[in-house]
Protein backbone atom coordinates (compact mmCIF):
# COMPACT_ATOMS: atom_id res chain seq x y z
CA UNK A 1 -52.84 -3.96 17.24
CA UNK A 2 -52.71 -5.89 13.86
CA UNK A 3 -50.09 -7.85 12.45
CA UNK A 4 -48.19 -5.36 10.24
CA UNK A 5 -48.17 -2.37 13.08
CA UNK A 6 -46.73 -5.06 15.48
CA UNK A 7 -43.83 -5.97 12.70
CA UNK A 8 -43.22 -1.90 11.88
CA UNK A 9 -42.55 -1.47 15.50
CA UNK A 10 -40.24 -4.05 15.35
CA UNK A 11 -38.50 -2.99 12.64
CA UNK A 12 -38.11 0.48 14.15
CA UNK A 13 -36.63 -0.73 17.38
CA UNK A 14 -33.97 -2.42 15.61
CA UNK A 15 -33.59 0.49 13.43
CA UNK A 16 -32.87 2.60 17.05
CA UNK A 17 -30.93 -0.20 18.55
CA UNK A 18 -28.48 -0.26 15.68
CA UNK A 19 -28.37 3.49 15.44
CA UNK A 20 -27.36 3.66 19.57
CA UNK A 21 -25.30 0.71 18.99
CA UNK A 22 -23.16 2.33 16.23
CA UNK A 23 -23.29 5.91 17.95
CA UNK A 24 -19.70 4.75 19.72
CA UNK A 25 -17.78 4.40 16.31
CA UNK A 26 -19.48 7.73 14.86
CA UNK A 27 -17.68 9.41 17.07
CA UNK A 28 -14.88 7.54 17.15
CA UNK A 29 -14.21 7.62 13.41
CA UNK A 30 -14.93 11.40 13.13
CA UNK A 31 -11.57 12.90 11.39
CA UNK A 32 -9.98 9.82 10.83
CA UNK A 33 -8.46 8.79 7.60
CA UNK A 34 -9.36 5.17 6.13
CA UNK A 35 -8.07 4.08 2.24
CA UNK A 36 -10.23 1.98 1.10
CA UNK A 37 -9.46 -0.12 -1.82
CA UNK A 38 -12.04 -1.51 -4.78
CA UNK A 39 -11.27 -3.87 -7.52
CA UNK A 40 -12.71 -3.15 -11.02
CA UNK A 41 -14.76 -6.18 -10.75
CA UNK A 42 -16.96 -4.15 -7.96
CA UNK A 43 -17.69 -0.97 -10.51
CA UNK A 44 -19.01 -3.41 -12.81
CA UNK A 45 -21.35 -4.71 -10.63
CA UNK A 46 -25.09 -3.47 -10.45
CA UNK A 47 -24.83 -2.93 -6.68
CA UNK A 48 -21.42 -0.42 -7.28
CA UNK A 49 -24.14 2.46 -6.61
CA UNK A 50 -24.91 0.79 -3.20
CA UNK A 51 -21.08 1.11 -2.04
CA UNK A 52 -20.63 4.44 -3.30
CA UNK A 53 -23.64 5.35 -1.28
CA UNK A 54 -22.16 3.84 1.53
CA UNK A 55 -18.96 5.84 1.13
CA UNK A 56 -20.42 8.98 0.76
CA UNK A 57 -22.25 8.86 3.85
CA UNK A 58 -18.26 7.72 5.95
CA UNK A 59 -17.88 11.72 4.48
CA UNK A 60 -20.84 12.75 5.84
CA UNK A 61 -19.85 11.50 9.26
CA UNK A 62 -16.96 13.15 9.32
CA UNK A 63 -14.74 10.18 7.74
CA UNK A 64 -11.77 11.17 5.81
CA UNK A 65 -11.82 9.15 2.36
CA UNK A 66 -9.05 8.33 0.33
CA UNK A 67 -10.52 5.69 -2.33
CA UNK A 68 -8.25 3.27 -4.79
CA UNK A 69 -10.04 1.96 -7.66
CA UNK A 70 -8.68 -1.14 -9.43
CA UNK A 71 -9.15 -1.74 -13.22
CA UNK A 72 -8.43 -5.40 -14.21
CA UNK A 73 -11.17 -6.37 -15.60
CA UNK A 74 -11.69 -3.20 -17.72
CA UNK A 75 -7.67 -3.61 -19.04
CA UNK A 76 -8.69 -7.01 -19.84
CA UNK A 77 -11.59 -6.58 -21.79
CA UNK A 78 -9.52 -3.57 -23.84
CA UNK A 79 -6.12 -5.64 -24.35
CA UNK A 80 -8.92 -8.76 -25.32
CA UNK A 81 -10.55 -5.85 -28.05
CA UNK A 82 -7.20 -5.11 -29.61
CA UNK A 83 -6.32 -8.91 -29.34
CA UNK A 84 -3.08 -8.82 -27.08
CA UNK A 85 -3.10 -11.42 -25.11
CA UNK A 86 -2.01 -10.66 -21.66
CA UNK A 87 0.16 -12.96 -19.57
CA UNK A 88 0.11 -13.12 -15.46
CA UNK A 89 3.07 -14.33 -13.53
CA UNK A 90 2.70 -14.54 -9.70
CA UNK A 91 -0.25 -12.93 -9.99
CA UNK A 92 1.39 -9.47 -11.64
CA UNK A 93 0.58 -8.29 -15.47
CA UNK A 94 3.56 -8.37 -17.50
CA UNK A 95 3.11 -5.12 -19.17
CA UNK A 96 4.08 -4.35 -22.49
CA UNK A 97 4.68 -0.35 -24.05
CA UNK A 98 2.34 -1.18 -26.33
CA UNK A 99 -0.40 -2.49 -23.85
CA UNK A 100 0.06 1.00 -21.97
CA UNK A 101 -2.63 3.14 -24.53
CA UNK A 102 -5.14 0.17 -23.43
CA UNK A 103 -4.48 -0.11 -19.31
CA UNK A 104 -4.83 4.00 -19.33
CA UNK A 105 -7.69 4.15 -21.43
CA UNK A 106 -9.70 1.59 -18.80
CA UNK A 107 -8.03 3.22 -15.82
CA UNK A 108 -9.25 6.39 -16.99
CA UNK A 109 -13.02 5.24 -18.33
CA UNK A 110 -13.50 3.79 -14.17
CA UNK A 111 -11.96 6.61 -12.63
CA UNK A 112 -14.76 8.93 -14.73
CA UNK A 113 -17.39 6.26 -13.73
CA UNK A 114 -16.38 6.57 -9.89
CA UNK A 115 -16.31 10.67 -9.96
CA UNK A 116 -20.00 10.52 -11.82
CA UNK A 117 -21.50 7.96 -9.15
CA UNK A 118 -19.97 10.68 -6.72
CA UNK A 119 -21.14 13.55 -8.34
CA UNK A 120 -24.62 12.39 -8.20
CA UNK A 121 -27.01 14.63 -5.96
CA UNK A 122 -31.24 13.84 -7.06
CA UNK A 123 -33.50 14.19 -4.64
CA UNK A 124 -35.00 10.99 -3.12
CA UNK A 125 -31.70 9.53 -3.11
CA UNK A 126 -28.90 8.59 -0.80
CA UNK A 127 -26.83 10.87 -2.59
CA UNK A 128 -29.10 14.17 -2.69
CA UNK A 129 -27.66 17.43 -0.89
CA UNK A 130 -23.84 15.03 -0.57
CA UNK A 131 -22.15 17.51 -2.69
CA UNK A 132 -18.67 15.61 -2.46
CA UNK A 133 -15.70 17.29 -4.31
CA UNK A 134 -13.40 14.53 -5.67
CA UNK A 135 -9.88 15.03 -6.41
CA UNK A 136 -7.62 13.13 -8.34
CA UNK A 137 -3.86 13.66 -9.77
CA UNK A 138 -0.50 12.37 -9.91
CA UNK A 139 -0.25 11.30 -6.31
CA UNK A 140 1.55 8.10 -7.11
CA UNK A 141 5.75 8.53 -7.85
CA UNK A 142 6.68 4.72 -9.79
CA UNK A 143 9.42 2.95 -10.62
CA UNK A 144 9.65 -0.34 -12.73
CA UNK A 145 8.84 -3.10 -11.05
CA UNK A 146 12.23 -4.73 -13.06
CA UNK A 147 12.82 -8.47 -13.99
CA UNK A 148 12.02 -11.37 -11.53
CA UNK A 149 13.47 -14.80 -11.82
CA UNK A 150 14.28 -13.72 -15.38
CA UNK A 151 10.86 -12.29 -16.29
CA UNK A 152 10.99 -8.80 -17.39
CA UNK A 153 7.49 -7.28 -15.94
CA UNK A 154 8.20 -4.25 -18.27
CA UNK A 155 5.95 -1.16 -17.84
CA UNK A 156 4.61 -2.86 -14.51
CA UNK A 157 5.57 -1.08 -11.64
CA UNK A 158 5.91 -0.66 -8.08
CA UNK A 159 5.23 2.44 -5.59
CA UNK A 160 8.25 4.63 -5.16
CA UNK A 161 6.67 7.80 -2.93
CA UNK A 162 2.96 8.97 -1.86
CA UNK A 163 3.17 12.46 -2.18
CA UNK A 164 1.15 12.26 1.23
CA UNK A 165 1.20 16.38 1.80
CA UNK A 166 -0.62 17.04 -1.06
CA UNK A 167 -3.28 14.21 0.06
CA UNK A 168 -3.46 15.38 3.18
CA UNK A 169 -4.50 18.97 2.04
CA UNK A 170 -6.90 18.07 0.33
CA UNK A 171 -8.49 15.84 3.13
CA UNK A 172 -8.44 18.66 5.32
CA UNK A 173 -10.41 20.81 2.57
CA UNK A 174 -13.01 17.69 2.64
CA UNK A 175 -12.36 16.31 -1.04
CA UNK A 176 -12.56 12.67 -1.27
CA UNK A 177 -9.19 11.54 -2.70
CA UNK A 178 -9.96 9.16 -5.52
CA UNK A 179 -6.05 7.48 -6.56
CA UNK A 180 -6.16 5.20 -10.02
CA UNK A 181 -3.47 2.21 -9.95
CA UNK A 182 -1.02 4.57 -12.52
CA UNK A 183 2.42 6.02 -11.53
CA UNK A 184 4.28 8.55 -12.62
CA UNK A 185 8.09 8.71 -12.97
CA UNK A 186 10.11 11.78 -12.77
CA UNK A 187 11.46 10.91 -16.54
CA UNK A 188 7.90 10.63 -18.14
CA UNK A 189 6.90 7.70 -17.95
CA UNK A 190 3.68 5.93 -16.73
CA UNK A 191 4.00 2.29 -15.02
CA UNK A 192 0.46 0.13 -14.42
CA UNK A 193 0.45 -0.60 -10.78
CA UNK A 194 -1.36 -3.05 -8.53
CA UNK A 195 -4.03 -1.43 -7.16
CA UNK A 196 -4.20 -2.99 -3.23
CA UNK A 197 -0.01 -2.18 -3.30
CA UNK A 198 -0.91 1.45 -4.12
CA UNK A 199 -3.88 1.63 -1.03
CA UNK A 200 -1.00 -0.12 1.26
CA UNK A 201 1.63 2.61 0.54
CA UNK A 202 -1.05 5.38 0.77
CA UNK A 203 -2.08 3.83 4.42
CA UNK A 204 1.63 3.64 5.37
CA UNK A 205 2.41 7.18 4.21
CA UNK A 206 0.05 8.96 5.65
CA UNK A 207 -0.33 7.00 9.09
CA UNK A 208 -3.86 6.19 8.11
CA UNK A 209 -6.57 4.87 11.01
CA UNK A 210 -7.84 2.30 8.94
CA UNK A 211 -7.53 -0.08 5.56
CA UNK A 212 -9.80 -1.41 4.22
CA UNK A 213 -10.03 -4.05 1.48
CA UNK A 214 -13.53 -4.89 -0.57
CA UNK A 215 -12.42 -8.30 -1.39
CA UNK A 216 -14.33 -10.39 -3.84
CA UNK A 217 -14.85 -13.18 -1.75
CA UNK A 218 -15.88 -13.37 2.06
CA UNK A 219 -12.41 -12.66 4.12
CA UNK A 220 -9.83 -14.85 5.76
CA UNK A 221 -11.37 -17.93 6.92
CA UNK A 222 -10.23 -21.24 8.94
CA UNK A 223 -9.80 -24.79 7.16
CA UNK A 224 -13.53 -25.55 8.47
CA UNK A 225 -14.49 -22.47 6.47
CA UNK A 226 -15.39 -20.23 9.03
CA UNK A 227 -14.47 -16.87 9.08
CA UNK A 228 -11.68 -15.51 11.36
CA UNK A 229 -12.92 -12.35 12.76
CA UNK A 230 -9.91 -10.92 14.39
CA UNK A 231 -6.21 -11.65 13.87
CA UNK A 232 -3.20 -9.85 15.00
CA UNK A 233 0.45 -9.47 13.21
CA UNK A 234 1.61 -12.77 14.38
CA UNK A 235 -1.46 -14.65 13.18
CA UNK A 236 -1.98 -13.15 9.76
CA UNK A 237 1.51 -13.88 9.34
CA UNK A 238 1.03 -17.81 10.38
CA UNK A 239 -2.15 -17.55 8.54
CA UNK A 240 0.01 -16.65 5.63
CA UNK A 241 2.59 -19.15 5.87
CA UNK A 242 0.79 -22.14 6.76
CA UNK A 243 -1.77 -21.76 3.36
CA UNK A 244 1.13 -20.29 0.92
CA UNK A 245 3.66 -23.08 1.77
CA UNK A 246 0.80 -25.79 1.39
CA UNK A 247 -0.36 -24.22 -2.39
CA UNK A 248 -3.79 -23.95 -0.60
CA UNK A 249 -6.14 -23.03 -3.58
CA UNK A 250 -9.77 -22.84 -1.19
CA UNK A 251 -7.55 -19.99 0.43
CA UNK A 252 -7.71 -18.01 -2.85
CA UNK A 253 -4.48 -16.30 -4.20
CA UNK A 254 -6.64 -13.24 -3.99
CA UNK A 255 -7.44 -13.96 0.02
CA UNK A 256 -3.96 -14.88 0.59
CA UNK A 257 -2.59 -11.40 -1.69
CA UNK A 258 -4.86 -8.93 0.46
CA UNK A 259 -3.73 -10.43 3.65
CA UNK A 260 0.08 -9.90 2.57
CA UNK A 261 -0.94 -6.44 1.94
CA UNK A 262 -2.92 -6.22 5.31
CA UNK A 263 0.19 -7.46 6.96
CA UNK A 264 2.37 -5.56 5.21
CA UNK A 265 0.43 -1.74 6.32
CA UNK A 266 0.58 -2.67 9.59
CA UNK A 267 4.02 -3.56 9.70
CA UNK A 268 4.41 0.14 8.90
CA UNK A 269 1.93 1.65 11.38
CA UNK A 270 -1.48 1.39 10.08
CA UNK A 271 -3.31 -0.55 13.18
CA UNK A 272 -6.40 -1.62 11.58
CA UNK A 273 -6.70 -3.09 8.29
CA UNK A 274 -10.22 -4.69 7.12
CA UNK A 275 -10.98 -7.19 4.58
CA UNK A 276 -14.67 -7.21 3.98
CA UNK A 277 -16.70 -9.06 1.15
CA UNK A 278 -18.21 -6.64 -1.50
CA UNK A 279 -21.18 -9.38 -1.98
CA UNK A 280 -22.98 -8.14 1.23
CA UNK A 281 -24.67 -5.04 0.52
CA UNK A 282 -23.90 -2.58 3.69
CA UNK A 283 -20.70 -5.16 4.40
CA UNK A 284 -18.88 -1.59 4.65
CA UNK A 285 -21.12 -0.02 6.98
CA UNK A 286 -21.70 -2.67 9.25
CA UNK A 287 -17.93 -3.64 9.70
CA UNK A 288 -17.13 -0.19 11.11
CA UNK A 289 -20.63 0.85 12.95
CA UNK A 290 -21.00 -2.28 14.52
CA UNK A 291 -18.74 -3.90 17.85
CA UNK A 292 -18.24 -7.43 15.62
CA UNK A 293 -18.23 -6.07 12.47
CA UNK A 294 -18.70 -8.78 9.09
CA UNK A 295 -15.07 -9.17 7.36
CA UNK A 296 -11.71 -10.13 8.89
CA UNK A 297 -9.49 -7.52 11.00
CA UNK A 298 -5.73 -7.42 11.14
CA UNK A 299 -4.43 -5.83 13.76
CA UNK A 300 -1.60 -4.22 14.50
CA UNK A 301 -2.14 -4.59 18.13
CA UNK A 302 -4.31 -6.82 20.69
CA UNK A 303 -8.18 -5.70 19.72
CA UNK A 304 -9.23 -8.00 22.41
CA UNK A 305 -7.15 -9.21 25.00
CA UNK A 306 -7.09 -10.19 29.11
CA UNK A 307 -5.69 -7.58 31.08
CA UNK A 308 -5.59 -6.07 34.94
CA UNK A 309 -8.43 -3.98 35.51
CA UNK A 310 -7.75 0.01 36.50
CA UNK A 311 -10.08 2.52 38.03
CA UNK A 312 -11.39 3.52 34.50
CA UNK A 313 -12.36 -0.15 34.23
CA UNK A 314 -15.53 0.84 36.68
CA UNK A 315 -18.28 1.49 34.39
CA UNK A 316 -17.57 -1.12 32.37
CA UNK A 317 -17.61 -3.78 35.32
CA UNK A 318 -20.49 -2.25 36.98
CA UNK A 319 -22.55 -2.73 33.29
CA UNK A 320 -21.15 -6.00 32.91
CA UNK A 321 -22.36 -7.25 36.42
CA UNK A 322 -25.23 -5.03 36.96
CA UNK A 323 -27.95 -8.01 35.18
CA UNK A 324 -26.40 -10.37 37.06
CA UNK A 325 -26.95 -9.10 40.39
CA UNK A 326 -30.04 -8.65 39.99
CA UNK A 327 -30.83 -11.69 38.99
CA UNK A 328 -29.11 -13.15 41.53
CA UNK A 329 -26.18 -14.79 40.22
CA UNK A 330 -23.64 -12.27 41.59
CA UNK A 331 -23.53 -10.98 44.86
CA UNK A 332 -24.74 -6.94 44.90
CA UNK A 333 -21.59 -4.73 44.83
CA UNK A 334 -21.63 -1.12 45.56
CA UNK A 335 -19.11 1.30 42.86
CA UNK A 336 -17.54 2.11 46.52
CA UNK A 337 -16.61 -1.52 46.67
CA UNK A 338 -15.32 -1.94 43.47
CA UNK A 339 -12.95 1.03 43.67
CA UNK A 340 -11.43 -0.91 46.74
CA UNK A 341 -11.11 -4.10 44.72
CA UNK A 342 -10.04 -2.80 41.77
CA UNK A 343 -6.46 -4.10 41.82
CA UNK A 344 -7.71 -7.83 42.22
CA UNK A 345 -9.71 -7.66 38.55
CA UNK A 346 -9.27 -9.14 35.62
CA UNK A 347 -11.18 -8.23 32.42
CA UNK A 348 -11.32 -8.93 29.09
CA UNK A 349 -11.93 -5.91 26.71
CA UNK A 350 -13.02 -5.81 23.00
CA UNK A 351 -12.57 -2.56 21.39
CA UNK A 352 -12.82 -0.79 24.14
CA UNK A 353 -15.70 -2.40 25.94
CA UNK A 354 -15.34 -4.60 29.13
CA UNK A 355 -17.02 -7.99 27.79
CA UNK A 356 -16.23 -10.18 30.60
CA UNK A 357 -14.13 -10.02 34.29
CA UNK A 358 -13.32 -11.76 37.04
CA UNK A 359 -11.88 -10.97 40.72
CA UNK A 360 -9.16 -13.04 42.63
CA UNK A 361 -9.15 -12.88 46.32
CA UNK A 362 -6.07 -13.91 48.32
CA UNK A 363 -5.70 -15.45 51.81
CA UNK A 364 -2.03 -15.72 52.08
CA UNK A 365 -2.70 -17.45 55.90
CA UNK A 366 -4.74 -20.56 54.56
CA UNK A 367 -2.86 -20.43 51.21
CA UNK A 368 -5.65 -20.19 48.92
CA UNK A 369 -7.43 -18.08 46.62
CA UNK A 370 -11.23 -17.34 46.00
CA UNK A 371 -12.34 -16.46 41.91
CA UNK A 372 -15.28 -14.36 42.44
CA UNK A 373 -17.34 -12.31 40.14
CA UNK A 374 -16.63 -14.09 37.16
CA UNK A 375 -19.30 -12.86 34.89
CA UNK A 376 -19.07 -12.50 30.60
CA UNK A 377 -21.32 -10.47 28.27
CA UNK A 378 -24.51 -12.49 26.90
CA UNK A 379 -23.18 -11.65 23.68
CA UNK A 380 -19.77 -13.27 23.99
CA UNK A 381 -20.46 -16.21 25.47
CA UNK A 382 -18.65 -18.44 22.67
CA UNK A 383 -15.45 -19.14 21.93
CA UNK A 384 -14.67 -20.32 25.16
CA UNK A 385 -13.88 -16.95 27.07
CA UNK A 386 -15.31 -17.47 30.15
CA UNK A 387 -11.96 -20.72 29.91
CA UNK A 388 -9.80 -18.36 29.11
CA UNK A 389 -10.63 -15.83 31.82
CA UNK A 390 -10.52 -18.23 34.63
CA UNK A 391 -7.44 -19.97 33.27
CA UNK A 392 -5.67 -16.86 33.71
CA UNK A 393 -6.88 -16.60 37.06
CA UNK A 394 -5.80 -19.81 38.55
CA UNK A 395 -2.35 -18.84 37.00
CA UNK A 396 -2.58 -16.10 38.81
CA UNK A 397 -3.15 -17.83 42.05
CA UNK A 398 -0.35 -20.40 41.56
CA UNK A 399 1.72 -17.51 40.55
CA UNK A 400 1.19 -16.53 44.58
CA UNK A 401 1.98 -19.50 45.56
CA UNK A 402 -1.95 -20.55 46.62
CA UNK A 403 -2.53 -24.76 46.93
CA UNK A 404 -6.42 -24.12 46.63
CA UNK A 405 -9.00 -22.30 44.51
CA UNK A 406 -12.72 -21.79 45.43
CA UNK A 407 -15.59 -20.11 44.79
CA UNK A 408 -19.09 -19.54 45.72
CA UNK A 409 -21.94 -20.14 43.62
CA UNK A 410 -25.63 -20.36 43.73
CA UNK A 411 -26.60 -20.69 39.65
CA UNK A 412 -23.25 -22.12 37.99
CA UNK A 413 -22.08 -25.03 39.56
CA UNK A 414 -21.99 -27.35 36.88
CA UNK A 415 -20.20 -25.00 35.08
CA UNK A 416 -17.58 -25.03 37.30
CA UNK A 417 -17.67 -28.83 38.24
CA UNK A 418 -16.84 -29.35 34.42
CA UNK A 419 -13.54 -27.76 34.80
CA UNK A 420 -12.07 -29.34 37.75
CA UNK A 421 -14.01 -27.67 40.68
CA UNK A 422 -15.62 -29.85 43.85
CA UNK A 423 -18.11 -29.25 46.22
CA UNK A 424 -16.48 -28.60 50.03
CA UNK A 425 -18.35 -28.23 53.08
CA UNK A 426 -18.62 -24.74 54.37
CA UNK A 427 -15.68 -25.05 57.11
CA UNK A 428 -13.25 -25.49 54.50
CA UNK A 429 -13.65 -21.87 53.25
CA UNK A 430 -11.11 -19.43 55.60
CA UNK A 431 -11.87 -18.18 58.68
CA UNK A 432 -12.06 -14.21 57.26
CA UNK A 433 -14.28 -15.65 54.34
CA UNK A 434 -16.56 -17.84 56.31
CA UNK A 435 -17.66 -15.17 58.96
CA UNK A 436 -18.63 -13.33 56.20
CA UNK A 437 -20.81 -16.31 54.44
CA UNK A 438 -24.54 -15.17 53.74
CA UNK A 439 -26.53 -18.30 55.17
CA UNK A 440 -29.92 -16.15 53.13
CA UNK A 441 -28.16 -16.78 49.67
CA UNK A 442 -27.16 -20.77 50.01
CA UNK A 443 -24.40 -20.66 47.86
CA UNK A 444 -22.54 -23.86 47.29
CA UNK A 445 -18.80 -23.94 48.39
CA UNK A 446 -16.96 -25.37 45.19
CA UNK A 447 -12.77 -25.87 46.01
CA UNK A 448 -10.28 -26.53 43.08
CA UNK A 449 -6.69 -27.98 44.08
CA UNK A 450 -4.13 -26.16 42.20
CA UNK A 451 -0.24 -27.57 41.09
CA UNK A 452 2.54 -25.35 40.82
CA UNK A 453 3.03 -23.12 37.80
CA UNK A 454 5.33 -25.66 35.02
């Protein structure tokens, strides 16, 4: 076999991995409904074919697509043409009557450029035999956005209503949706919204599965600069306070704005928002066919978290565990067995899939407690969850009123030495658990002394 057959076959096992990997969320996402928001800046950028690929093919899997464009740049460049100069306050466009001819003119030139890139169907392309019908109209009721600390923000405005029937009916007749950042009011007039506050109300109206924001730069990240995967209400909302109050500028007001939004939808029922970079091509993709995704995700609720295990728990345990056992590290355990010990399991489950568990055995008699089967994905084996699991565990056991914690272990006794665990001779373990004791696998009795719960 020569070199480049040897690299194609790698290539197409990866290619199959991925595609088994993501088959979960294919089906998952079928007949859901996710907004997704663009800024201007992204149309104007060489890849913008790339992403409307992308989206095209969330409709051909069944995705429901409502798409808000933003226009920013393109008002800019129009206002800069006719030389008005346009001023920002708090990150809002004051907006004049007479800039109005200018914002609808570029809201209306990206909207065309957005229903051509869709309309697109030549062979040898992503987009051949798509045939997507886009729809577009006056979705979006405004009002003025009024005067703020004594600025009047003129024909800015905010969202009043989504007119969220007349979406839906067109989702269910598979049109992609495609909404412009321009109200309507009932008098007449037309208002120049922000474009990630018109996604948010669209979410929130019509109890949308997902949000997602293509942000300009690379999501919500720590002070160290690393990006935070995963945060829930409480978090984003920290998040939000901590860098606002401080003025932080490496945050980014436009970070720091999409998170507000983020936090905002799911304050009003959306449960999953997404802020993903537009700078990685397939950033889309791979944050919603993938387990780990590539952006930031707010949640409305825990999308990992520790929890008692039930029976539907088995096959996730028995995957989990399965490598281990036969490698020796755990002890074999039949699904028979595991149905009996359900009720002492703990797991910890990401999106759905049991990444890591653990089993607490009592022995009321002795007054202590044996953590067995503590086991964690190979692929999650950071961020100290394997801490977190056992942590809960011992609290567990202190909760019940145990003095002593041990395990047995033939593979991973450093592991548990480094947090507070001893090696004890074999008559310490209790009298149940020591006629049971396997002399063929050696394991080493480690015992941890536990205080009572502060």
């Amino acid at each position: 076999m020569d070199k480049k057959t040897n690299n194609q076959d790698i290539i197409n096992k990866d290619h199959v991995s991925w595609f088994r990997q993501s088959a979960p969320y294919i089906h998952a996402h079928r007949g859901r409904t996710f907004v997704i928001l663009f800024g201007g800046e992204a149309v104007e950028d060489k890849s913008f074919a790339h992403l409307i690929h992308d989206v095209a093919l969330l409709g051909s899997l069944g995705v429901r697509v409502i798409l808000v464009h933003g226009a920013r740049p393109q008002i800019k460049r129009l206002l800069s043409e006719s030389d008005i100069d346009s001023k920002f306050t708090d990150n809002m466009r004051i907006t004049l009557s007479e800039h109005m001819p200018a914002v609808e003119q570029a809201v209306g030139q990206v909207r065309m450029r957005i229903e051509a890139q869709l309309s697109m169907g030549l062979p040898n392309t992503p987009m051949a035999g798509a045939s997507i019908r886009v729809v577009s109209g006056n979705f979006i009721t405004a009002q003025p956005y009024g005067i703020h600390n004594g600025v009047d923000y003129c024909q800015t405005g905010n969202v009043r209503n989504v007119d969220s029937d007349a979406i839906n009916q067109h989702l269910v007749n598979n049109n992609v949706v495609l909404i412009s950042p321009i109200g309507y009011s009932p008098s007449g007039e037309t208002f120049n919204l922000r474009a990630e506050d018109v996604a948010t109300n669209t979410a929130i109206a019509l109890n949308a599965d997902k949000l997602i924001f293509i942000m300009e730069n690379n999501g919500v990240t720590s002070k160290k600069g690393d990006l935070l995967q995963q945060l829930n209400l409480p978090q984003a909302e920290s998040w939000l306070k901590k860098h606002c109050s401080e003025n932080d500028l490496d945050a980014g007001k436009d970070t720091q704005a999409h998170l507000h939004n983020a936090a905002q939808a799911c304050r009003g029922g959306v449960r999953r928002v997404h802020l993903v970079s537009r700078q990685t091509d397939g950033a889309l993709l791979q944050e919603l066919y993938t387990r780990d995704g590539i952006g930031t995700l707010v949640t409305a609720d825990n999308y990992e978290g520790i929890r008692t295990a039930s029976i539907e728990d088995i096959g996730g345990i028995m995957e989990l565990i399965s490598p281990l056992e036969n490698e020796g590290v755990l002890v074999k355990r039949s699904r028979e067995q595991l149905e009996l010990d359900i009720n002492n399991f703990t797991v910890i489950e990401r999106d759905g899939m049991i990444i890591a568990c653990a089993a607490l055995f009592l022995f009321d008699e002795e007054k202590c407690a044996e953590l067995a089967c503590l086991a964690v994905h190979q692929d999650y084996q950071v961020h100290g969850r394997g801490d977190d699991l056992m942590q809960h565990v011992e609290w567990q056991a202190r909760k019940q009123h145990m003095k002593k914690l041990f395990t047995l272990t033939t593979q991973t006794m450093h592991w548990f030495i480094e947090r507070g665990f001893a090696e004890c001779p074999l008559d310490d373990l209790p009298i149940e658990k020591k006629s049971l004791y396997n002399l063929q696998r050696n394991s080493k009795v480690l015992c941890k002394h536990l205080g009572a719960i502060e």
